[in-house]
Protein backbone atom coordinates (compact mmCIF):
# COMPACT_ATOMS: atom_id res chain seq x y z
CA UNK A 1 16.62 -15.45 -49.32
CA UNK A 2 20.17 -15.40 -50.50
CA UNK A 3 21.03 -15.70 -54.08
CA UNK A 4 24.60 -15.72 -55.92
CA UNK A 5 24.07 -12.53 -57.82
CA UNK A 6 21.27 -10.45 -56.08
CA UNK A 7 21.58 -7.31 -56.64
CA UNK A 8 19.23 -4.03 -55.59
CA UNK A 9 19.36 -2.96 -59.43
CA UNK A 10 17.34 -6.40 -60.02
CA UNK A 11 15.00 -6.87 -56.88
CA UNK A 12 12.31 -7.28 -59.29
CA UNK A 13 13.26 -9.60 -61.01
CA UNK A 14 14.77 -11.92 -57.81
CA UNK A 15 12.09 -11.19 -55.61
CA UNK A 16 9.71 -13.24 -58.28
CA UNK A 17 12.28 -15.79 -58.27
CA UNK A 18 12.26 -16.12 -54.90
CA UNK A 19 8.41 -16.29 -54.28
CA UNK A 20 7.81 -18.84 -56.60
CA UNK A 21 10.59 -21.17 -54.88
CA UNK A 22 8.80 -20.52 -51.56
CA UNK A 23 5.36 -21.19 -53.23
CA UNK A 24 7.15 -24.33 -54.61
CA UNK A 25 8.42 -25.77 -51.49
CA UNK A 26 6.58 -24.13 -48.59
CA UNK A 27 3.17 -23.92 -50.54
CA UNK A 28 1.47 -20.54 -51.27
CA UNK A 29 -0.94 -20.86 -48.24
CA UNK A 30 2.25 -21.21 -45.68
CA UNK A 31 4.24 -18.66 -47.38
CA UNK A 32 1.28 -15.94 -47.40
CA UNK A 33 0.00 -17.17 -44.09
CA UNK A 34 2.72 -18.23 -41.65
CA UNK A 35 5.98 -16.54 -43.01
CA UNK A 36 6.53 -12.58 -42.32
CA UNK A 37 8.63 -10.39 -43.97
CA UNK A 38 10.87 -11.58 -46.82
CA UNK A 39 14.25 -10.26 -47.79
CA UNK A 40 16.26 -10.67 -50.18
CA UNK A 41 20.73 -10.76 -50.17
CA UNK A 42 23.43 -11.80 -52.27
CA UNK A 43 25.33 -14.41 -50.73
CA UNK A 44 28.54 -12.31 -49.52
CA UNK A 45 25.59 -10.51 -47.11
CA UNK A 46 26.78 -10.63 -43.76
CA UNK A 47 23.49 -12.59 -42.92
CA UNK A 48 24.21 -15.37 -44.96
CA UNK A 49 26.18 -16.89 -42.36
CA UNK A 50 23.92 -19.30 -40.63
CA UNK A 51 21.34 -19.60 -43.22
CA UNK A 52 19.16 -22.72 -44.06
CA UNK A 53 19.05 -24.16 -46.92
CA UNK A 54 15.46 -24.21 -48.91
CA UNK A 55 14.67 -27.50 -49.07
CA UNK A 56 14.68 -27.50 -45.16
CA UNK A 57 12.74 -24.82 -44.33
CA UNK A 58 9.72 -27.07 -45.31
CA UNK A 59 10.35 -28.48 -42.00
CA UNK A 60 11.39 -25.80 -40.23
CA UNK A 61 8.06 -23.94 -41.06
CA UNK A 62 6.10 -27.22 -39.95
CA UNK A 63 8.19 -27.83 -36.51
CA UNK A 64 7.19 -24.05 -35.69
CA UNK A 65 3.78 -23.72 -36.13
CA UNK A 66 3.22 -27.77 -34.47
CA UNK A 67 4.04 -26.36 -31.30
């Protein structure tokens, strides 16, 4: 997960952020059953480039585990 401001200093603090948007939009099953490893990036990461936005990885997650 990407976020504006993420910074190592404050994983804490972002990493419960981020869970409870994945809880929110994948559900808490998904996220604790079907998703692996988590990370977590400020935006100027050089993995941001490519990234989906959250509100469509509901479908992402559901397109990958139909087949």
């Amino acid at each position: 997960m990407f976020f504006d401001n993420y910074s190592d200093k404050e994983h804490t603090t972002y990493a419960s952020i981020g869970y409870l948007f994945l809880d929110e939009s994948i559900g808490e099953y998904d996220v604790e059953t079907k998703i692996g490893f988590i990370e977590f990036h400020n935006k100027r990461s050089e993995h941001f480039d490519g990234a989906t936005q959250i509100r469509e990885l509901v479908s992402q997650v559901d397109k990958y585990y139909a087949n």
